[in-house]
Protein backbone atom coordinates (compact mmCIF):
# COMPACT_ATOMS: atom_id res chain seq x y z
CA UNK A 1 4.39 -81.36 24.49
CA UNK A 2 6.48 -81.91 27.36
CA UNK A 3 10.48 -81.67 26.84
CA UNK A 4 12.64 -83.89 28.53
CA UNK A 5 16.09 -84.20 29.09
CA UNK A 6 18.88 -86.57 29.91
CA UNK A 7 20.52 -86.15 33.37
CA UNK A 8 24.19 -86.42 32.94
CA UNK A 9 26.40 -88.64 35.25
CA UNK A 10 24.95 -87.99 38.62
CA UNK A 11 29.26 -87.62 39.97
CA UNK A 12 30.11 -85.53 37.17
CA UNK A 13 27.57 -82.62 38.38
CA UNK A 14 28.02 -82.75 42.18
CA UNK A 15 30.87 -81.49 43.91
CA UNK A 16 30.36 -82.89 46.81
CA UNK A 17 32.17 -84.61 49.93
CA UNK A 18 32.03 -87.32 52.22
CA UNK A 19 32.10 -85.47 54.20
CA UNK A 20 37.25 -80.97 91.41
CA UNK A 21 36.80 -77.05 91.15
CA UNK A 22 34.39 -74.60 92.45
CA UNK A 23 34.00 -71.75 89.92
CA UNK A 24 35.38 -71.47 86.94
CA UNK A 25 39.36 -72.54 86.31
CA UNK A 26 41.21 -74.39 83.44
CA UNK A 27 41.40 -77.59 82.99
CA UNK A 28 45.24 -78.69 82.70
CA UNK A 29 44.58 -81.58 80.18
CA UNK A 30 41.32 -82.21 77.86
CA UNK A 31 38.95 -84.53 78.98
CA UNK A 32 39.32 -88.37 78.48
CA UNK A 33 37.57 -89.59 75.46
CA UNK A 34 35.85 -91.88 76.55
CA UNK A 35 36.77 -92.31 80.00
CA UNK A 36 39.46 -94.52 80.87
CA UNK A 37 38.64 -97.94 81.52
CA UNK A 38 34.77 -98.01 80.82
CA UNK A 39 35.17 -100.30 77.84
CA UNK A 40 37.38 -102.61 79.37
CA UNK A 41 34.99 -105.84 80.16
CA UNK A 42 33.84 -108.64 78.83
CA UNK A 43 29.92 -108.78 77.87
CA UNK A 44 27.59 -107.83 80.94
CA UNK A 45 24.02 -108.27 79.53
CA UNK A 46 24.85 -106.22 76.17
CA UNK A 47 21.82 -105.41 74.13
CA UNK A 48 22.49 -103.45 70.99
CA UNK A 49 18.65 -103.31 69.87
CA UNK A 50 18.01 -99.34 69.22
CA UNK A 51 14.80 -98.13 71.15
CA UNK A 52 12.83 -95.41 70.35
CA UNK A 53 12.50 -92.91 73.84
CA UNK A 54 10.01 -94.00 75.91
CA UNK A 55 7.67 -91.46 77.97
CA UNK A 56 8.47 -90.61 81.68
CA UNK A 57 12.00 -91.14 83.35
CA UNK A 58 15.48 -89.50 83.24
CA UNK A 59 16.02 -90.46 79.35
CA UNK A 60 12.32 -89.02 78.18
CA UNK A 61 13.64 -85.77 80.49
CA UNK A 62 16.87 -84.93 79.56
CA UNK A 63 16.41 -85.84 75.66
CA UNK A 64 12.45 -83.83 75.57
CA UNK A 65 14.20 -80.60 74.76
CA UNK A 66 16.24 -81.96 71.68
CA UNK A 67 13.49 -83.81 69.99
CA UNK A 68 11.44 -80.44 70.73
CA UNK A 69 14.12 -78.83 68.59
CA UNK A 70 14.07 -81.10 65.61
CA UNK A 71 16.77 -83.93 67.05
CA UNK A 72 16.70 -87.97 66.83
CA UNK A 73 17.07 -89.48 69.33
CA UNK A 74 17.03 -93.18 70.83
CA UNK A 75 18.71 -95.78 73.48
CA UNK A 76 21.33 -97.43 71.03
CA UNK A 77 22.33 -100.21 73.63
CA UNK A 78 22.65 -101.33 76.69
CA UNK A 79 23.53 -103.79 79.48
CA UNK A 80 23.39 -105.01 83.25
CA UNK A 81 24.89 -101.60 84.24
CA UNK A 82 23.15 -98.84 82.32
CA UNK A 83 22.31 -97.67 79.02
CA UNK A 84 23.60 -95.42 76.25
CA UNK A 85 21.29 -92.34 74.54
CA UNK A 86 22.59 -91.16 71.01
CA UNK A 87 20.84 -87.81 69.60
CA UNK A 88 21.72 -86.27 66.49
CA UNK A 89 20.80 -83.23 64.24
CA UNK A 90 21.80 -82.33 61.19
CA UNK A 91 22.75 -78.45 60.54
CA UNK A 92 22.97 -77.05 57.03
CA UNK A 93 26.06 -75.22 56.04
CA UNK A 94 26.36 -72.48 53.71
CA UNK A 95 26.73 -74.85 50.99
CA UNK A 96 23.84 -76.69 51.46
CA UNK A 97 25.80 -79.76 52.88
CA UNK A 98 24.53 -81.46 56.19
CA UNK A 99 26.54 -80.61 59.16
CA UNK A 100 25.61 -83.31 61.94
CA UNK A 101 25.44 -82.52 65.61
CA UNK A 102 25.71 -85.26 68.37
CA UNK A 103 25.02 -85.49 72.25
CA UNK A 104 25.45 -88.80 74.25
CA UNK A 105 23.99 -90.09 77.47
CA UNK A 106 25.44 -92.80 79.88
CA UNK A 107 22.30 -93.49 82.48
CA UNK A 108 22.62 -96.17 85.20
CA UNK A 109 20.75 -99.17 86.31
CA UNK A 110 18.12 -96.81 88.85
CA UNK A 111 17.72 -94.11 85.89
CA UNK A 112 20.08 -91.75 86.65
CA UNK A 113 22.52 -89.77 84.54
CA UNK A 114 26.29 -90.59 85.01
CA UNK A 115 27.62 -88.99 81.93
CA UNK A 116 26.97 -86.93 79.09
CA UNK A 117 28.75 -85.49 75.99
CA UNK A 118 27.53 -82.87 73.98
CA UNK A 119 29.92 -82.60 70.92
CA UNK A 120 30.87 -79.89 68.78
CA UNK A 121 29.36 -79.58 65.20
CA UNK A 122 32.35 -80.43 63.05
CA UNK A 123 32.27 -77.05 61.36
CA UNK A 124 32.38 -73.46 62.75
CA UNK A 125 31.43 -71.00 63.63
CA UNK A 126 28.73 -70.91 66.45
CA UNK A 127 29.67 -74.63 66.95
CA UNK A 128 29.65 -73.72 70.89
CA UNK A 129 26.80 -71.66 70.70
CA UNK A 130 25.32 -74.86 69.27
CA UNK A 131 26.45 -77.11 72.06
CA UNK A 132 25.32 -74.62 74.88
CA UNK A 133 22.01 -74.31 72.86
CA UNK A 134 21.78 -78.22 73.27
CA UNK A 135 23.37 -78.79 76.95
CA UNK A 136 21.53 -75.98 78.77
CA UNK A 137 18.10 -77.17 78.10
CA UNK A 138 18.62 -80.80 78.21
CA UNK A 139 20.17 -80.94 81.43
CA UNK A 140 17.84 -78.10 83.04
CA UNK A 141 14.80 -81.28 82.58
CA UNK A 142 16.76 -83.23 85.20
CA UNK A 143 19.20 -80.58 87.57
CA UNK A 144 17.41 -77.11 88.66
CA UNK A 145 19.89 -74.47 88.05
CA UNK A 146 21.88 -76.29 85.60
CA UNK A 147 21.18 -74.49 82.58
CA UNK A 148 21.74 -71.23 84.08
CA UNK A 149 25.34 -71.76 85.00
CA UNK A 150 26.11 -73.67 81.76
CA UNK A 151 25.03 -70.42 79.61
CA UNK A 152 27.04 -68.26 82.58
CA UNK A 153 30.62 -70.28 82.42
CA UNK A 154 30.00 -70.47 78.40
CA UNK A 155 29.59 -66.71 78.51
CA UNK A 156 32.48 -65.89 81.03
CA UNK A 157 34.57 -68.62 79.02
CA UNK A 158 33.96 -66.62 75.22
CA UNK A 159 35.16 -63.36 77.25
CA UNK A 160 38.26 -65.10 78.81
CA UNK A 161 41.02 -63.34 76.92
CA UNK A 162 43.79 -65.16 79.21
CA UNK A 163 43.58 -68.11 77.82
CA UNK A 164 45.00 -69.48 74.27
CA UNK A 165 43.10 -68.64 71.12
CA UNK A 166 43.05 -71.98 69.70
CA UNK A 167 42.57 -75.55 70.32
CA UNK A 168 44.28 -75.41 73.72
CA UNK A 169 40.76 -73.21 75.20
CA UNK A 170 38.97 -75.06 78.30
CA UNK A 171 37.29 -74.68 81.13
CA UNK A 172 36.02 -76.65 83.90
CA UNK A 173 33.59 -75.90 87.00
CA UNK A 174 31.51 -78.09 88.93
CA UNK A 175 27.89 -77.42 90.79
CA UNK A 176 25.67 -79.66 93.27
CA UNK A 177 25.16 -82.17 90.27
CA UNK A 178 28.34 -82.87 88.18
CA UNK A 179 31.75 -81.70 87.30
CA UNK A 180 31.97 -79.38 83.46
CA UNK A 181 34.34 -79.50 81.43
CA UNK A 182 34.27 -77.12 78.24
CA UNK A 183 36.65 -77.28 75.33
CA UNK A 184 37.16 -75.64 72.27
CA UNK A 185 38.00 -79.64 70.88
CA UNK A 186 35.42 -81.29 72.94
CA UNK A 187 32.60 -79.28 73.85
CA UNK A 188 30.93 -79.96 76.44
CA UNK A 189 31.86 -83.09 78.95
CA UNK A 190 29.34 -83.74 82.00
CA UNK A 191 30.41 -86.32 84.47
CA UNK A 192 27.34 -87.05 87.52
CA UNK A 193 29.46 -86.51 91.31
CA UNK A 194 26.95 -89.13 92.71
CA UNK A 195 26.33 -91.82 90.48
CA UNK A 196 28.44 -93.80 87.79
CA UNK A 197 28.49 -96.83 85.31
CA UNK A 198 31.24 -98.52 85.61
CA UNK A 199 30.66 -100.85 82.74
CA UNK A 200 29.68 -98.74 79.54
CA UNK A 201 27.29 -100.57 76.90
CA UNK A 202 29.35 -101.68 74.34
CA UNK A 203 27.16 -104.40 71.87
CA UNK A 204 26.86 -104.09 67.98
CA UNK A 205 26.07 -107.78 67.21
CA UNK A 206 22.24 -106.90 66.75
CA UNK A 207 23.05 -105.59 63.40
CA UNK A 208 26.41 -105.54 62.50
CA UNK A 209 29.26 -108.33 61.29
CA UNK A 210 32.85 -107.94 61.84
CA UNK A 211 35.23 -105.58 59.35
CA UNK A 212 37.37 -108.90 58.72
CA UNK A 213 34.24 -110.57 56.86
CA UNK A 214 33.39 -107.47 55.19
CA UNK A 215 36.52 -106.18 53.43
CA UNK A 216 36.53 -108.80 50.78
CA UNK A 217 32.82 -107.84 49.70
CA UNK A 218 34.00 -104.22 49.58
CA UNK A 219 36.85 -104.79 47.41
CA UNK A 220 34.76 -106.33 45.18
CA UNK A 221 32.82 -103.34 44.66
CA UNK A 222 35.63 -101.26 44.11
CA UNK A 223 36.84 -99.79 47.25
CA UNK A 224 40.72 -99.09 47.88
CA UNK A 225 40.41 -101.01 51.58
CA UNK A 226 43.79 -102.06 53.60
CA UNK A 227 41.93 -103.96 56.52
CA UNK A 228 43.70 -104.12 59.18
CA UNK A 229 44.66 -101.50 59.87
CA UNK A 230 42.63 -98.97 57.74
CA UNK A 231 39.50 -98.10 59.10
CA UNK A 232 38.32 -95.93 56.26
CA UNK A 233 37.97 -97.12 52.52
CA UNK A 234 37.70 -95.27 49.23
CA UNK A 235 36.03 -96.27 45.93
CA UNK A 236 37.53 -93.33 43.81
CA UNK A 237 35.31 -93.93 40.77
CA UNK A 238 32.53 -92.86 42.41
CA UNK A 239 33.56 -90.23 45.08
CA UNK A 240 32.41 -92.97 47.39
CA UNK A 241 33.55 -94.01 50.84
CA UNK A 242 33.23 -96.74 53.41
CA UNK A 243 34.47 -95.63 57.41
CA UNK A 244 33.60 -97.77 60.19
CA UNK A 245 34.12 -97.82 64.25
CA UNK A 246 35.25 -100.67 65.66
CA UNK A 247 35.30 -102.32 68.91
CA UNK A 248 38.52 -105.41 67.70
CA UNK A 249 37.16 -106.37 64.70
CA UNK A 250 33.19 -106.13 65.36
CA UNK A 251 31.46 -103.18 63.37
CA UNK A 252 30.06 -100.48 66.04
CA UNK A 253 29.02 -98.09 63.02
CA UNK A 254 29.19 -97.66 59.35
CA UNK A 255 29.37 -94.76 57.35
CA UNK A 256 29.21 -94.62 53.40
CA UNK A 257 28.38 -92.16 50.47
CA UNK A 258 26.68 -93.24 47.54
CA UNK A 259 25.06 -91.65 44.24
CA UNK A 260 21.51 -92.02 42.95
CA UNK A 261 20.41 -91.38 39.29
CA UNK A 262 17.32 -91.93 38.86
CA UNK A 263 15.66 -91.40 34.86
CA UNK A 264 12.50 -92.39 33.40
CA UNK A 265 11.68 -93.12 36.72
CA UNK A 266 14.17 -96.00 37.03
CA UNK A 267 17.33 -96.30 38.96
CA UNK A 268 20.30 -96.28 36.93
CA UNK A 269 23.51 -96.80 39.62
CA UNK A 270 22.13 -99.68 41.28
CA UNK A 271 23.09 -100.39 44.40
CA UNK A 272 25.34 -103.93 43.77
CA UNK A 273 27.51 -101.74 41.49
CA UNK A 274 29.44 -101.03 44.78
CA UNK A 275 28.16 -103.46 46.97
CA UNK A 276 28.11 -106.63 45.08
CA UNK A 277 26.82 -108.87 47.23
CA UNK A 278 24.36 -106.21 49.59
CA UNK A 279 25.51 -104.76 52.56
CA UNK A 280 27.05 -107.55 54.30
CA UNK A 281 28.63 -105.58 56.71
CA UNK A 282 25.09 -105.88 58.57
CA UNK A 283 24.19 -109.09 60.34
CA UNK A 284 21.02 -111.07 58.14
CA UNK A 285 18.18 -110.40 60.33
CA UNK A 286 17.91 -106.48 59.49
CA UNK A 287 19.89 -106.43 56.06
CA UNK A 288 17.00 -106.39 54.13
CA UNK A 289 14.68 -104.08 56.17
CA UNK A 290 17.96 -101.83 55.95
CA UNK A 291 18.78 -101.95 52.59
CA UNK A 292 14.44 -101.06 51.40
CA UNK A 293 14.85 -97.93 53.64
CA UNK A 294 17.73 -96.73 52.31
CA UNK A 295 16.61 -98.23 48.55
CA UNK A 296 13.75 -95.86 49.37
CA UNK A 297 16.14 -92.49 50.07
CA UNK A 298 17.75 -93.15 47.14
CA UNK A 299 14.57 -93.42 44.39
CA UNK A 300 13.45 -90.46 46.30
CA UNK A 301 16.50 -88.11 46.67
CA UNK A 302 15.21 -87.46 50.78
CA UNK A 303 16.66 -87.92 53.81
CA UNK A 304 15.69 -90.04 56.99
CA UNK A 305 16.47 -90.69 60.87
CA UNK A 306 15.26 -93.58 62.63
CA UNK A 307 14.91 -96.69 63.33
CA UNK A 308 14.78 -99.79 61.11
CA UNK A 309 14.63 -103.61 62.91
CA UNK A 310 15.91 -102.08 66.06
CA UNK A 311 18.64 -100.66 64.00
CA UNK A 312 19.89 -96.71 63.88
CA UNK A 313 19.86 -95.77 60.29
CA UNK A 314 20.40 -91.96 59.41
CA UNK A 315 20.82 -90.95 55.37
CA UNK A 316 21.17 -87.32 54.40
CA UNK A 317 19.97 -86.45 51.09
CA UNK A 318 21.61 -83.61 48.91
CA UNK A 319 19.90 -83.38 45.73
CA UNK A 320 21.92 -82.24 42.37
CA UNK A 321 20.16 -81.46 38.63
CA UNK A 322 16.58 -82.24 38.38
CA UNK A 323 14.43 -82.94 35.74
CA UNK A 324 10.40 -83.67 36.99
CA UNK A 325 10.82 -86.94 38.59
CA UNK A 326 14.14 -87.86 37.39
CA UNK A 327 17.19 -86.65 40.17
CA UNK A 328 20.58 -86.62 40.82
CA UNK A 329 21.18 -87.13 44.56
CA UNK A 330 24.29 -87.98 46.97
CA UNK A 331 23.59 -89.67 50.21
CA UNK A 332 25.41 -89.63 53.04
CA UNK A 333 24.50 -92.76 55.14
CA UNK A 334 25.04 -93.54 58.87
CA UNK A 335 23.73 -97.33 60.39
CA UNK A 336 24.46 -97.54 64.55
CA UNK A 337 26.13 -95.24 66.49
CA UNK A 338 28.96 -95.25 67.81
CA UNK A 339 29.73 -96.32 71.28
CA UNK A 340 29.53 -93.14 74.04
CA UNK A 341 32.88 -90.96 74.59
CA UNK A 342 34.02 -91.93 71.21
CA UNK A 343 33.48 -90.00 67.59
C-alpha cells in the first residue's frame, strides 16, 4: 500500500530568491545605456506584438547561432524605423537557481543591424566568457571576420593587467562593420558605422496596462507597493515580488515570483491569493491566454519560453520537496521585455 505524505508549506521549505579607435584602447566613460535620445519620440508606427523569428534575413542570421545553443528568441516590437530582437537563456548556478542571459538587436527599416547588446549574466564568474560565447557567433552570421576579432580583443582585454581590476575595466575597438565597446559592467556594446535607427521601438500597449491602474489590485493582494515612485513591490508573506519597467506610467515588462503547492493533485495557493482580481497589469485581450500558460507551469512545477497572444512570457521553474505528483515549486515569471539598451 502506497504511503503518502503531506507537503509542508511550499515557503517554509525553499530558500529561495527573487532573484572612433583602431585597435584596441580604453574607453574613457561606459557606454550609454541606451543611447541617448533614441526613446525620445512620440509613437512612429509602434507595434508591440512579439513574433516568433522568421527564416531568411539579418534577424534569422544573426539570432541562428543562439537558438542553435538553446536561446529564445523573438522580435518584441517594432515601428516605422526598425525593429527590436530580445534573446534570452537561462544558466544554472551552483545552487540550482536560474541565472538569465540576454542579447538585444536594433535592425532598421532595409534589414540591417544598427545596434546590439549582449549583456552580462548577472552572476560570475565566466559571465564574459558567456557574452563572447554569444557575440562571436551571432555576429560572424552577418560580418566576415567579426567573430575572430571579438574572441582576439576579449582575449588581449582578460590579459590587460594595466587597467583597473574592477568595475572600471573596458575596452573599445572598431573594424569595417561597427565600433566595440567591452565592459566589465556592460558587456558587450555593438553600434553599426553605416546604418542607424534613429527612432527605437518603444510600444507595450499590446499586452500591458499602466502601473497607476495596477497598484491598487496589487495591494490588495498583499504587496508593500509605494507607486510612484517605487518600481519594485514586495508581498513579504510569501517571499513574493512584483518589479516592472516602465516607459511614464505604461508597463514595458513585469516580473513576479510566486509559489505552487500542489497535493492530491489539486492546487492549494491559488493564484487570486496574491492577485485578487487576475493579473490586471496585462491589457484583456491576452490576460487569459497568459494567465492558462502560466496556470499550467505552476500545476506542473516546469518552466517555459515563448510566446502567448503575441505576448513574451518566460517562467522558470525550481522545484522544492516532492511527493509522486504532489510538488513544491517557486516560479520566477517574466511577461515582455524590456525595451533595447535598458535592463
Amino acid at each position: 500500500m502506497r504511503r503518502s505524505r503531506t507537503l509542508a508549506a511550499p515557503w517554509l521549505g525553499l530558500a529561495l530568491s527573487a532573484v572612433a579607435l583602431t585597435g584596441c584602447t580604453a574607453s574613457a566613460d561606459p557606454p550609454e545605456l541606451p543611447p541617448a535620445g533614441v526613446y525620445e519620440h512620440d509613437a512612429a508606427g509602434e507595434t508591440s506584438q512579439a513574433e516568433p523569428i522568421l527564416p531568411g534575413g539579418t534577424a534569422a542570421a544573426v539570432t541562428g547561432p543562439l537558438i542553435d545553443a538553446g536561446w529564445f528568441c523573438a522580435q518584441v516590437r517594432a515601428n516605422a524605423d526598425g525593429r527590436a530582437l530580445w534573446c534570452r537563456i537561462g544558466h544554472l548556478d551552483a545552487t540550482g537557481a536560474v541565472v538569465p542571459q540576454v542579447a538585444q538587436f536594433v535592425l532598421d527599416r532595409d534589414d540591417r543591424l544598427a545596434w546590439a547588446w549582449f549583456g552580462l549574466p548577472y552572476t560570475p564568474p565566466g559571465g564574459r566568457d558567456r557574452v563572447i560565447a554569444a557575440a562571436a557567433p551571432a555576429l560572424s552570421a552577418i560580418w566576415p571576420g567579426a567573430g575572430d576579432r571579438i574572441r582576439q580583443e576579449a582575449d588581449d582585454f582578460e590579459r590587460d593587467r594595466t587597467q583597473p581590476r574592477d568595475g572600471g575595466r573596458r575596452t573599445a575597438w572598431r573594424d569595417g562593420h561597427a565600433d566595440y565597446l567591452l565592459s566589465a559592467v556592460a558587456g558587450l556594446v555593438v553600434t553599426a558605422r553605416d546604418t542607424s535607427v534613429q527612432r527605437w521601438p518603444s510600444g507595450a500597449e499590446h499586452y500591458a496596462t499602466t502601473m497607476s491602474s495596477a497598484v491598487d489590485d496589487l495591494r490588495a493582494g498583499g504587496y508593500d507597493c509605494y507607486y510612484p515612485p517605487q518600481q519594485s513591490c514586495n508581498r513579504v508573506q510569501s517571499n513574493g515580488y512584483f518589479r516592472v519597467s516602465l516607459r511614464g506610467d505604461q508597463i514595458v515588462s513585469a516580473q513576479f515570483g510566486i509559489g505552487s503547492w500542489i497535493e492530491g493533485g489539486r492546487q492549494r495557493h491559488l493564484l487570486s491569493q496574491e492577485f485578487p482580481r487576475g493579473l490586471t497589469f496585462l491589457t484583456e485581450e491576452v490576460r487569459r491566454a497568459v494567465t492558462d500558460r502560466i496556470e499550467d507551469c505552476r500545476r506542473s512545477g516546469t518552466s517555459f519560453a515563448g510566446i502567448v497572444a503575441g505576448t513574451i512570457v518566460i517562467v522558470d521553474a525550481r522545484r522544492g520537496p516532492v511527493d509522486g505528483t504532489d510538488h513544491v515549486t517557486y516560479l520566477d515569471v517574466q511577461i515582455g521585455a524590456p525595451l533595447a539598451g535598458t535592463y
